[in-house]
PDB file of N, CA and C in Angstrom:
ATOM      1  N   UNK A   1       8.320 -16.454 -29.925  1.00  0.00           N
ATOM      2  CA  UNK A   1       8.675 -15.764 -28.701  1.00  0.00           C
ATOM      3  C   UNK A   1       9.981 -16.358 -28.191  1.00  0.00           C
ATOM      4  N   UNK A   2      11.354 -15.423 -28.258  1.00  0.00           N
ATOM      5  CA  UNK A   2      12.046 -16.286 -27.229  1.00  0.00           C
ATOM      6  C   UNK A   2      12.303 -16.210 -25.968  1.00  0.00           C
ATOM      7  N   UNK A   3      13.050 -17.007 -25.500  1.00  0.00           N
ATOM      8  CA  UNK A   3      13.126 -17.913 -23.964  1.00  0.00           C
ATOM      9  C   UNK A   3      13.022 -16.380 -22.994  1.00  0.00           C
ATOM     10  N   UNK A   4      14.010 -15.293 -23.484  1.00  0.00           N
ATOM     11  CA  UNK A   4      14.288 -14.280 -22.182  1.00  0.00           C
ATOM     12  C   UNK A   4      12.517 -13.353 -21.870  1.00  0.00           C
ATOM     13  N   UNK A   5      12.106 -13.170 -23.199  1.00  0.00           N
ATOM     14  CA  UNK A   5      10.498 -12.313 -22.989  1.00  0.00           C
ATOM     15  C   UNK A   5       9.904 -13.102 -22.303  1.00  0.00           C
ATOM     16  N   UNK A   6       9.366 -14.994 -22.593  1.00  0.00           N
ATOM     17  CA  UNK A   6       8.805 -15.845 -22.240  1.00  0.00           C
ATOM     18  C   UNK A   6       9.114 -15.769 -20.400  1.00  0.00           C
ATOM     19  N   UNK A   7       9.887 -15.667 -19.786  1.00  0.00           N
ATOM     20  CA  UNK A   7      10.433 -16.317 -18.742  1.00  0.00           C
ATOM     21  C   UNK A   7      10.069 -14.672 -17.768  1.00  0.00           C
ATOM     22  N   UNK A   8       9.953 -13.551 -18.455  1.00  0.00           N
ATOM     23  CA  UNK A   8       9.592 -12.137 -17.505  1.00  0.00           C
ATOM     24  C   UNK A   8       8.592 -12.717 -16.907  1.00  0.00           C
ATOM     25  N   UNK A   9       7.420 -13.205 -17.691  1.00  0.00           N
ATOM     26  CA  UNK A   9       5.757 -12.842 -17.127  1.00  0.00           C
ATOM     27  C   UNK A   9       5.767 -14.640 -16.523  1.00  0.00           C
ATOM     28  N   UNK A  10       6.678 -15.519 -16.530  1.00  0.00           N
ATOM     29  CA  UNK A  10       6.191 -16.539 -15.894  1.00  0.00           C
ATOM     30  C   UNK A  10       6.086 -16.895 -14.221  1.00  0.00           C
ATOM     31  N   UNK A  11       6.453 -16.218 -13.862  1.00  0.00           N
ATOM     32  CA  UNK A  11       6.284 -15.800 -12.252  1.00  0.00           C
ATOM     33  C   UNK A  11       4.459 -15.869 -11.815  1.00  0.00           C
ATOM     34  N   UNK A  12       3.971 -14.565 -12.308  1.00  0.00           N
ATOM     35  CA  UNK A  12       2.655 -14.321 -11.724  1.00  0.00           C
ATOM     36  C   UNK A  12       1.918 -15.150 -12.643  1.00  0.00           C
ATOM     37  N   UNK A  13       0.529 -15.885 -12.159  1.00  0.00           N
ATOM     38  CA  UNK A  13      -0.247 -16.357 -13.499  1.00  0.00           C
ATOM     39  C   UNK A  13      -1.808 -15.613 -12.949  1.00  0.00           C
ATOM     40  N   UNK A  14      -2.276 -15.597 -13.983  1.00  0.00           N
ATOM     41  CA  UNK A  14      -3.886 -15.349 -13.713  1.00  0.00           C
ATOM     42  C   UNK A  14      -4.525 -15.782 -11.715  1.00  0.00           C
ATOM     43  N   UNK A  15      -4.713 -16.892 -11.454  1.00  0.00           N
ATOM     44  CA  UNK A  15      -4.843 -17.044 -10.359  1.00  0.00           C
ATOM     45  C   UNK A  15      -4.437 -16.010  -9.075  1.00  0.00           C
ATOM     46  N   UNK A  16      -3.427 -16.175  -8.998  1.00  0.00           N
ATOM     47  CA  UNK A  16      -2.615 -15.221  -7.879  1.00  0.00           C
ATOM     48  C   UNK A  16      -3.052 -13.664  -7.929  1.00  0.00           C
ATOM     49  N   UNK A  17      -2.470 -13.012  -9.116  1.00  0.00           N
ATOM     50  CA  UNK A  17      -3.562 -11.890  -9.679  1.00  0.00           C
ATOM     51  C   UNK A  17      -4.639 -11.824  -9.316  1.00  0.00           C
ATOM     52  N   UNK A  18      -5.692 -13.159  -9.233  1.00  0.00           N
ATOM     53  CA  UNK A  18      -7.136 -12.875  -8.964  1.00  0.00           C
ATOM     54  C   UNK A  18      -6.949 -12.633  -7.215  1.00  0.00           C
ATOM     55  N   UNK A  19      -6.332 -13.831  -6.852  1.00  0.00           N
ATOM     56  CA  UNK A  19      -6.406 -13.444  -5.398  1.00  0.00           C
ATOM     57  C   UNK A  19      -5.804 -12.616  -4.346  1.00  0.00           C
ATOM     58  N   UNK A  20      -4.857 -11.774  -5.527  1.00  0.00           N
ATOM     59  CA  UNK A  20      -4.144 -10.594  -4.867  1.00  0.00           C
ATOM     60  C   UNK A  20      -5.354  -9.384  -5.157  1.00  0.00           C
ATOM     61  N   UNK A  21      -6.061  -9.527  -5.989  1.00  0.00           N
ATOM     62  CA  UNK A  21      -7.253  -8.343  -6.682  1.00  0.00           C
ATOM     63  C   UNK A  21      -8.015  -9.019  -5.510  1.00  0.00           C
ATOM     64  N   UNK A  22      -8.394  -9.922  -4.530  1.00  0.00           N
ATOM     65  CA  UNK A  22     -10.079 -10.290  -4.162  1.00  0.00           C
ATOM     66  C   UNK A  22      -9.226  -9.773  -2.755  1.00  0.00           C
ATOM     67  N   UNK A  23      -8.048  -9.999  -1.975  1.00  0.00           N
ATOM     68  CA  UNK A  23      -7.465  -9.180  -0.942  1.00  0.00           C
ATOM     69  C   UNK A  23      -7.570  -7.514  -1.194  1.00  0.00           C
ATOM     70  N   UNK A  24      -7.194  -7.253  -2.243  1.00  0.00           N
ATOM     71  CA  UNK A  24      -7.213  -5.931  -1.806  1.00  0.00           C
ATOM     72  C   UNK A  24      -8.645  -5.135  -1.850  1.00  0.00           C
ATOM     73  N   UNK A  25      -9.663  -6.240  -2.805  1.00  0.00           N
ATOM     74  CA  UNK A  25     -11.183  -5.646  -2.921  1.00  0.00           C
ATOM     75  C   UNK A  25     -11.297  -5.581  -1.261  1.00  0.00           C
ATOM     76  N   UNK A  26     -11.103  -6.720  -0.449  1.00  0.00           N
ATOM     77  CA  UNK A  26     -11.514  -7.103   0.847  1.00  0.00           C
ATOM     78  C   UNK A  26     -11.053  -6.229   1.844  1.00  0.00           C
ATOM     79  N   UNK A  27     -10.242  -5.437   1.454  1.00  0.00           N
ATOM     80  CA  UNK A  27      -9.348  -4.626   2.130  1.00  0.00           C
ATOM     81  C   UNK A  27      -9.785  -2.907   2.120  1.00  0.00           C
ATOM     82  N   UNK A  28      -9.930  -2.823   0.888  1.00  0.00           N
ATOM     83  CA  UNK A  28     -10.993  -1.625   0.587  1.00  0.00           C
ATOM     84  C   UNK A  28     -12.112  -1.617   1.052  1.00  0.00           C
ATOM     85  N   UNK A  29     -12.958  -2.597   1.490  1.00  0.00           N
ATOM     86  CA  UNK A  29     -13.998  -2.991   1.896  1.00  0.00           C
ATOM     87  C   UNK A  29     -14.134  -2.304   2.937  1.00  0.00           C
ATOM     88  N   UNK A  30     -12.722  -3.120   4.020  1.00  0.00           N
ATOM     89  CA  UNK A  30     -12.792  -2.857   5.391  1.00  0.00           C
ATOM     90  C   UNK A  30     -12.942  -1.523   5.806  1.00  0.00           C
ATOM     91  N   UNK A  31     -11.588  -0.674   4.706  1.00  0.00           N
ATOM     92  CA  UNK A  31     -11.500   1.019   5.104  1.00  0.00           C
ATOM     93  C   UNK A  31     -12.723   1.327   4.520  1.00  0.00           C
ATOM     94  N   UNK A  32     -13.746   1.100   3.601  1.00  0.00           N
ATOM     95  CA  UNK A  32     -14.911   2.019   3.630  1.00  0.00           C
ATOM     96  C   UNK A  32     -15.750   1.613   4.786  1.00  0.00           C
ATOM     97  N   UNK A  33     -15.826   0.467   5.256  1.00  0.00           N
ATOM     98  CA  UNK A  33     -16.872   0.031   6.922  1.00  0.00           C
ATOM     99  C   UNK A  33     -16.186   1.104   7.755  1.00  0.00           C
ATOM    100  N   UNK A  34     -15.151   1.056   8.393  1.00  0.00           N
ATOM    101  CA  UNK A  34     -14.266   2.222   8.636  1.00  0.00           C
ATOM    102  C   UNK A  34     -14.380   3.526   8.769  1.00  0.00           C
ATOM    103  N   UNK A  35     -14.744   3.710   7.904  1.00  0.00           N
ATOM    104  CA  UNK A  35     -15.038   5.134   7.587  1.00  0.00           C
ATOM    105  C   UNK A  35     -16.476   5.312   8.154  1.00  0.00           C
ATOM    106  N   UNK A  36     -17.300   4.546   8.295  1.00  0.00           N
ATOM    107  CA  UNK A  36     -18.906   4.861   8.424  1.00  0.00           C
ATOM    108  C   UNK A  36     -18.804   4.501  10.102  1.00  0.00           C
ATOM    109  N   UNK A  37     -17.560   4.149  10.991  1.00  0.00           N
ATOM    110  CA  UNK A  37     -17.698   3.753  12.320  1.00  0.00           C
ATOM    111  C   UNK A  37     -17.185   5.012  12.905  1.00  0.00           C
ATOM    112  N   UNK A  38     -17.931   5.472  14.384  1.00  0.00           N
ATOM    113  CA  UNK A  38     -17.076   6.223  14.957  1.00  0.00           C
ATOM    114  C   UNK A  38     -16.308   6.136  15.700  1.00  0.00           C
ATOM    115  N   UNK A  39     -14.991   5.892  15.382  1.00  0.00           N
ATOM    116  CA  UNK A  39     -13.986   5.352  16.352  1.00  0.00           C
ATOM    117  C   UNK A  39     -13.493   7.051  16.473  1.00  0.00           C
ATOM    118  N   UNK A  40     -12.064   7.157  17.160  1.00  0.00           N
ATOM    119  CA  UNK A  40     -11.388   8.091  18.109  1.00  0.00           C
ATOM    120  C   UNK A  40     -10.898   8.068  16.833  1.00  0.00           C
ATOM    121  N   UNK A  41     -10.253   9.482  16.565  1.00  0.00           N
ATOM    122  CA  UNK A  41      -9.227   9.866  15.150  1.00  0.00           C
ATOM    123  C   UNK A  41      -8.248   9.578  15.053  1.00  0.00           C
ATOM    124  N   UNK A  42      -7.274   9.140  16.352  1.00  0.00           N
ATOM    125  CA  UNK A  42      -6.398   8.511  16.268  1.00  0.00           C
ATOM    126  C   UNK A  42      -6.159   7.019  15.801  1.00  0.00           C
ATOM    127  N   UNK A  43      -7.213   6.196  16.364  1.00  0.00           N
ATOM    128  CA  UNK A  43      -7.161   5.441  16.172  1.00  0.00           C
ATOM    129  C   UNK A  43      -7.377   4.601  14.435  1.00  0.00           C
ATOM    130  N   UNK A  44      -8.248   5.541  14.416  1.00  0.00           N
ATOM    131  CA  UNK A  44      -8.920   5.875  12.920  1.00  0.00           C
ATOM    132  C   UNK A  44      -7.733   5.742  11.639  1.00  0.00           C
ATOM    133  N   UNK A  45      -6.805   6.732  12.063  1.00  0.00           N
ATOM    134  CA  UNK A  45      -5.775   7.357  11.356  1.00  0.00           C
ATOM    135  C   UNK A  45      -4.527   6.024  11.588  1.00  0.00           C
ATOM    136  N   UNK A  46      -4.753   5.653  12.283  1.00  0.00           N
ATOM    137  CA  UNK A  46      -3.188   4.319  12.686  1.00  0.00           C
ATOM    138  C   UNK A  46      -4.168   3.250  11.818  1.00  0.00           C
ATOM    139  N   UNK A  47      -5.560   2.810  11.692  1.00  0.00           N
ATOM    140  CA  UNK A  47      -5.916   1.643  11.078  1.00  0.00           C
ATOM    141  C   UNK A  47      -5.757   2.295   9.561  1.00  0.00           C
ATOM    142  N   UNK A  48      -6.710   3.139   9.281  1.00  0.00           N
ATOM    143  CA  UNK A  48      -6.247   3.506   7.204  1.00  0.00           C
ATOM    144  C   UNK A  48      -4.958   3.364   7.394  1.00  0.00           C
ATOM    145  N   UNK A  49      -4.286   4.183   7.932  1.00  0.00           N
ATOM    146  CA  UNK A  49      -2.923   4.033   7.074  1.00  0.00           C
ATOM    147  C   UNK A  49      -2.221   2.550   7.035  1.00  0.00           C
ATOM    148  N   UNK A  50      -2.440   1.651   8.611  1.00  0.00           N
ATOM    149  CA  UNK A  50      -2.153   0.214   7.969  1.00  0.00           C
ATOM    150  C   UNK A  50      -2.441  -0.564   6.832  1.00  0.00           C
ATOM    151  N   UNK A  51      -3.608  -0.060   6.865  1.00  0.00           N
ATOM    152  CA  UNK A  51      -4.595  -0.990   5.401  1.00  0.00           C
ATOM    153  C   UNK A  51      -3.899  -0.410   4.308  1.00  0.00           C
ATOM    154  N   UNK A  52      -3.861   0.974   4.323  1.00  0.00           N
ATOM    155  CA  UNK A  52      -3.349   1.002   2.722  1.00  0.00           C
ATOM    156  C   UNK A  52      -1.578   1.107   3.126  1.00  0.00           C
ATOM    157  N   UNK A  53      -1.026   1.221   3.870  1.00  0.00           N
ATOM    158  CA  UNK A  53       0.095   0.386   3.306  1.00  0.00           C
ATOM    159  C   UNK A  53       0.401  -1.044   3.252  1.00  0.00           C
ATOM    160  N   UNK A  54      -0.751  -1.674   3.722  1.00  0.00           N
ATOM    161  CA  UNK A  54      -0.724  -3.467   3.417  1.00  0.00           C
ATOM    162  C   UNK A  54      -1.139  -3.477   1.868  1.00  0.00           C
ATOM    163  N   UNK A  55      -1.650  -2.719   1.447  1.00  0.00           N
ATOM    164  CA  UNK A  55      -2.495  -2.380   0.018  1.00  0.00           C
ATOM    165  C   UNK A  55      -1.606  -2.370  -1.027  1.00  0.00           C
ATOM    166  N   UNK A  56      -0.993  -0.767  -0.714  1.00  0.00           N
ATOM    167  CA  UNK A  56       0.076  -0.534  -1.174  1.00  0.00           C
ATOM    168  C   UNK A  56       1.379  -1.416  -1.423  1.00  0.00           C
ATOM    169  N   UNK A  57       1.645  -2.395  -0.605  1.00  0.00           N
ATOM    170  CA  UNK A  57       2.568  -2.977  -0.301  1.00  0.00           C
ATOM    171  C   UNK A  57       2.308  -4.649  -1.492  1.00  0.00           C
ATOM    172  N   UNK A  58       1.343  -4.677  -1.334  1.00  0.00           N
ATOM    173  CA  UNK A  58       0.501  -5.499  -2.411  1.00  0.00           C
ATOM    174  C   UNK A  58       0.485  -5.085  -3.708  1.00  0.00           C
ATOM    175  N   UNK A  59       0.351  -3.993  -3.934  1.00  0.00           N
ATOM    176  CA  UNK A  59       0.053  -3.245  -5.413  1.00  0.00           C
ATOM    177  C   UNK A  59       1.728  -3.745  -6.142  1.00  0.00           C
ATOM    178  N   UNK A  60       2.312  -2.631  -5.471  1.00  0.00           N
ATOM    179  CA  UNK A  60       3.809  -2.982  -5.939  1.00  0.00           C
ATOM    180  C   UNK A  60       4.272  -4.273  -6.022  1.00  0.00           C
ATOM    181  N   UNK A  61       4.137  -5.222  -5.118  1.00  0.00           N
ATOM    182  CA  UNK A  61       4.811  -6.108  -5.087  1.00  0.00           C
ATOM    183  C   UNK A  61       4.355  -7.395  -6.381  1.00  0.00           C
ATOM    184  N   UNK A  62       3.006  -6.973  -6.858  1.00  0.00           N
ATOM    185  CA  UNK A  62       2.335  -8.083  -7.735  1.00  0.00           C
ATOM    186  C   UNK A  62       1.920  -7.573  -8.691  1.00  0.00           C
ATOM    187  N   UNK A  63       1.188  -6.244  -9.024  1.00  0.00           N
ATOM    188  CA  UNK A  63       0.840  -5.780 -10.088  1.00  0.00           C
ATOM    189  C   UNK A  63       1.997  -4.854 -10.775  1.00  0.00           C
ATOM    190  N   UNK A  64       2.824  -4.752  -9.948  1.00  0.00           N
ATOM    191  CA  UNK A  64       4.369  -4.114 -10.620  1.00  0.00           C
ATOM    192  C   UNK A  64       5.631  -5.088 -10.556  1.00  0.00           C
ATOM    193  N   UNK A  65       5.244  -6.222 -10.451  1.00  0.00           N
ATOM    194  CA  UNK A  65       5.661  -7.145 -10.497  1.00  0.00           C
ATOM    195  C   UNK A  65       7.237  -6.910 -10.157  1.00  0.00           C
ATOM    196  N   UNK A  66       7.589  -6.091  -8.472  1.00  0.00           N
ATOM    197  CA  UNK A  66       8.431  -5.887  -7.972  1.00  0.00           C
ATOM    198  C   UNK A  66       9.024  -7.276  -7.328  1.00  0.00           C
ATOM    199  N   UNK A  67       8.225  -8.393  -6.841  1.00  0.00           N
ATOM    200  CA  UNK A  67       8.251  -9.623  -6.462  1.00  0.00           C
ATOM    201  C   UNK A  67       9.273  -9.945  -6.800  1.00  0.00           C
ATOM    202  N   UNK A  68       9.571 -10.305  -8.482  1.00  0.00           N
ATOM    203  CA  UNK A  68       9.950 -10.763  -9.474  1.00  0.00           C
ATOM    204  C   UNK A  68      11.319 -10.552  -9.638  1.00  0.00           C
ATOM    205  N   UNK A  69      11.684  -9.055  -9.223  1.00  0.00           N
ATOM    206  CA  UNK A  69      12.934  -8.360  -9.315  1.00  0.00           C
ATOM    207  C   UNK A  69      14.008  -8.617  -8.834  1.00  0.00           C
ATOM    208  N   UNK A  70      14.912  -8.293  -9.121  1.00  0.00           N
ATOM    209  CA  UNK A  70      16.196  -8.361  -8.432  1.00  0.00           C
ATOM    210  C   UNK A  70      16.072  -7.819  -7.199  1.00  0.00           C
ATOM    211  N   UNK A  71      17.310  -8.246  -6.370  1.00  0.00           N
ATOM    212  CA  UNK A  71      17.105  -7.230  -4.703  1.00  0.00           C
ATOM    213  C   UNK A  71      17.430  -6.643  -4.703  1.00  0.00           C
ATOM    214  N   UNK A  72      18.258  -5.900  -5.664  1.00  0.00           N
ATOM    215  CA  UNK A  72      18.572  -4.572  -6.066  1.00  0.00           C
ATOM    216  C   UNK A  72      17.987  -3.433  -6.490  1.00  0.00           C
ATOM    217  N   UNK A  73      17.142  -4.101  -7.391  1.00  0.00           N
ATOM    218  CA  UNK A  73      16.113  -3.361  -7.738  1.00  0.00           C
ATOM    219  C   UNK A  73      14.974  -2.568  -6.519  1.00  0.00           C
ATOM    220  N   UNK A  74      14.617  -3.723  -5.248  1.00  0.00           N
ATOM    221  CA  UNK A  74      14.173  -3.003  -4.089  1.00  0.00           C
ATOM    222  C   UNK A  74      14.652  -2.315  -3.606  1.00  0.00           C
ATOM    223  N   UNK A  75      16.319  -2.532  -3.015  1.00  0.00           N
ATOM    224  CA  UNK A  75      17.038  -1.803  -2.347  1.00  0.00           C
ATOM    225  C   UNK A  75      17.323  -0.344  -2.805  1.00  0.00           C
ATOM    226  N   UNK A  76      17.118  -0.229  -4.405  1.00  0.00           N
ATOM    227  CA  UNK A  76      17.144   1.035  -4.430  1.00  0.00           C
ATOM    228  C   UNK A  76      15.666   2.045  -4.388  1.00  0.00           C
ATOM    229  N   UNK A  77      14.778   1.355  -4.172  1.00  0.00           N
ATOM    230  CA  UNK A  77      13.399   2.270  -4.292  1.00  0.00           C
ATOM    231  C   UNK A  77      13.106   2.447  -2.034  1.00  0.00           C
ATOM    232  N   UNK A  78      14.203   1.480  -1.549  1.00  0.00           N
ATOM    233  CA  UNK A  78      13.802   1.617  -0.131  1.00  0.00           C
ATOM    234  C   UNK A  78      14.055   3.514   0.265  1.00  0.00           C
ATOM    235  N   UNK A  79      14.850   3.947  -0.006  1.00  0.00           N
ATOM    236  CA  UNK A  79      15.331   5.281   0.392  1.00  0.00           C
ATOM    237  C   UNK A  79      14.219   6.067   0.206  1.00  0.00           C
ATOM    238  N   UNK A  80      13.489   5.742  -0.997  1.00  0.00           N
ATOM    239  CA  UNK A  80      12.260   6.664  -1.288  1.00  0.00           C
ATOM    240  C   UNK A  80      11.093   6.506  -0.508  1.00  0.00           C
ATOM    241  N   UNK A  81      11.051   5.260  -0.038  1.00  0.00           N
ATOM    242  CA  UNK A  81      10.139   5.021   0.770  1.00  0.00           C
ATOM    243  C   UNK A  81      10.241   5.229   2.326  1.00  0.00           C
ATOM    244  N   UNK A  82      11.489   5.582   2.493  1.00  0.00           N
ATOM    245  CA  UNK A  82      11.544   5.882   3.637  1.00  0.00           C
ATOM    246  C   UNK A  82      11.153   7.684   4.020  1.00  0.00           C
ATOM    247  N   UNK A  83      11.803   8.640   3.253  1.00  0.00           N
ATOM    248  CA  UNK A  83      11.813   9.737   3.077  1.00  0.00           C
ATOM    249  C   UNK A  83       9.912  10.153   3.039  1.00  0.00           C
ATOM    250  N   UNK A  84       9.335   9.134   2.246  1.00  0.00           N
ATOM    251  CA  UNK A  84       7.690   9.442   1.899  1.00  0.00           C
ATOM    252  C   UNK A  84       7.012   8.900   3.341  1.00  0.00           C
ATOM    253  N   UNK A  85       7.604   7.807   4.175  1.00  0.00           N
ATOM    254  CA  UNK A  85       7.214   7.893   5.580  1.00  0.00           C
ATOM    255  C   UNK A  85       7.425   8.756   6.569  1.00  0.00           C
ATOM    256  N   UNK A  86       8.985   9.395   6.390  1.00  0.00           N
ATOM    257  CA  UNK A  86       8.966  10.556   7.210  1.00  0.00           C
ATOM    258  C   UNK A  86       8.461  11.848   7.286  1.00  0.00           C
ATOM    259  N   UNK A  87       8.508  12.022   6.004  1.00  0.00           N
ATOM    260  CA  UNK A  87       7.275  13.628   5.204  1.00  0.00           C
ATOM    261  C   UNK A  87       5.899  12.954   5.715  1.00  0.00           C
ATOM    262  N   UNK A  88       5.300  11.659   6.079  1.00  0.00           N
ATOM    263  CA  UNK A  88       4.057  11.840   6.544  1.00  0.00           C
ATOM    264  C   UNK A  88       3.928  11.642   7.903  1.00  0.00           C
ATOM    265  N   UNK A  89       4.756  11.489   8.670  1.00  0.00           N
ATOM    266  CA  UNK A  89       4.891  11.692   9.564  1.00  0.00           C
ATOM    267  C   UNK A  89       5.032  13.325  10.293  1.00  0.00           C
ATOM    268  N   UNK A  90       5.822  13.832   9.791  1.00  0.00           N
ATOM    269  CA  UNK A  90       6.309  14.924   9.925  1.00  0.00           C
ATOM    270  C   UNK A  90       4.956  15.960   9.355  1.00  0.00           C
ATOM    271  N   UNK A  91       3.880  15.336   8.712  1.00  0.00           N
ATOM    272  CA  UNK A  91       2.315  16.485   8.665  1.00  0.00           C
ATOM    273  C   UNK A  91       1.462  15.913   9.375  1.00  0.00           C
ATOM    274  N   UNK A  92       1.043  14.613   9.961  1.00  0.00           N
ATOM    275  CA  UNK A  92       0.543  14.118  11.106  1.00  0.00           C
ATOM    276  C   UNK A  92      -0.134  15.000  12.097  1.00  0.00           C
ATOM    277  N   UNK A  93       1.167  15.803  12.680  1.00  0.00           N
ATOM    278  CA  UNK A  93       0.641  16.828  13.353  1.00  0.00           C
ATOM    279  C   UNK A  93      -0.062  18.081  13.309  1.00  0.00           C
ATOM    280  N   UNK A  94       0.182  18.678  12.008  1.00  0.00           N
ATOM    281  CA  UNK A  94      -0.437  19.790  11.510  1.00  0.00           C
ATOM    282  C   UNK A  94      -1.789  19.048  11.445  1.00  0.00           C
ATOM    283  N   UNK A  95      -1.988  18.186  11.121  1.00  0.00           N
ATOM    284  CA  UNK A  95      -3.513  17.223  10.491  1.00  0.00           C
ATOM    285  C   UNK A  95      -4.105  17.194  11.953  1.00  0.00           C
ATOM    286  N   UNK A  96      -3.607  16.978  12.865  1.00  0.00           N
ATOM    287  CA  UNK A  96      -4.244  17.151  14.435  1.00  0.00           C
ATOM    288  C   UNK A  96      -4.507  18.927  15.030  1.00  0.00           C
ATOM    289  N   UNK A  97      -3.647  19.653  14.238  1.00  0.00           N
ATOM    290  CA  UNK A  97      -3.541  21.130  14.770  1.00  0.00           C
ATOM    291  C   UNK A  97      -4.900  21.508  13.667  1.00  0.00           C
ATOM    292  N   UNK A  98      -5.317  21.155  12.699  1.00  0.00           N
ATOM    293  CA  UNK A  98      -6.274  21.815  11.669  1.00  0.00           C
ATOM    294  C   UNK A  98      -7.266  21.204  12.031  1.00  0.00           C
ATOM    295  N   UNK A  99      -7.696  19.675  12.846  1.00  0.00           N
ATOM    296  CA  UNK A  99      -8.823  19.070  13.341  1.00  0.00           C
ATOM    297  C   UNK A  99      -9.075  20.445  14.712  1.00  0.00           C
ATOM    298  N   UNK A 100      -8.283  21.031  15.419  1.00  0.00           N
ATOM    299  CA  UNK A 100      -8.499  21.632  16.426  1.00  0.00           C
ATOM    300  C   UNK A 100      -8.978  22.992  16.467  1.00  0.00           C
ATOM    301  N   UNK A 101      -8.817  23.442  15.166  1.00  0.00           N
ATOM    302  CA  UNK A 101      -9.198  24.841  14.343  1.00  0.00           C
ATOM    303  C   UNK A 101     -10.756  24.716  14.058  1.00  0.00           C
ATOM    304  N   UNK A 102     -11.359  23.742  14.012  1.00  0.00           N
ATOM    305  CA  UNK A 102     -12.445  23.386  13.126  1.00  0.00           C
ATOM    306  C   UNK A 102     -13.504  24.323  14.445  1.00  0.00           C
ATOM    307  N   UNK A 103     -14.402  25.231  13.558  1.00  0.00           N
ATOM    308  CA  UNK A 103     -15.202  26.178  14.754  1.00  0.00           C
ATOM    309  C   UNK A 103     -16.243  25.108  15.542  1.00  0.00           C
TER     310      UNK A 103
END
C-alpha cells in the first residue's frame, strides 16, 4: 500500500465511527419518542427538523468523510445547501395550508 491511499482513511478509526453511529442511534431515538408525544405542530416541526439536520450534519461530515476534506471542497457543496433550505422553507407553508384542509 503506498503512503498517499494509506494516509485517506487515517483520519476516522473504528471508535469515532462507533460513537458517531451510537449519537445518531440516540438521536433517532429521540425523533421516534417525538413522534408518539403530543406537542403543538409547530413546535413539533422546528424539533425534527433540528434533529435531523444535527443528523444530517453528522452523516456527511463522518461517514462521507467530508471532515477530512479540503475547505474547498465544503465551500463548494455550501450553495446547495443553502438553496435545499430555502425550497424548504418556501413549502413550510403550504404544509400548514394542507394541515388546515384536513375535514
Amino acid at each position: 500500500m503506498n503512503q498517499a491511499s494509506g494516509h485517506a482513511h487515517s483520519e476516522g478509526n473504528v471508535k469515532l465511527f462507533l460513537y458517531v453511529w451510537f449519537w445518531l442511534l440516540a438521536l433517532t431515538g429521540v425523533e421516534v419518542f417525538l413522534g408518539y408525544e403530543h406537542l403543538e405542530v409547530k413546535l413539533m416541526l422546528i424539533l425534527l427538523m433540528g434533529l435531523s439536520v444535527v443528523k444530517a450534519s453528522l452523516i456527511i461530515s463522518y461517514f462521507m468523510h467530508l471532515r477530512y476534506e479540503r475547505r474547498g471542497m465544503a465551500l463548494t457543496l455550501m450553495p446547495a445547501l443553502v438553496v435545499v433550505i430555502t425550497l424548504m422553507f418556501m413549502m413550510f407553508p403550504d404544509s400548514f395550508r394542507l394541515l388546515q384542509m384536513r375535514p
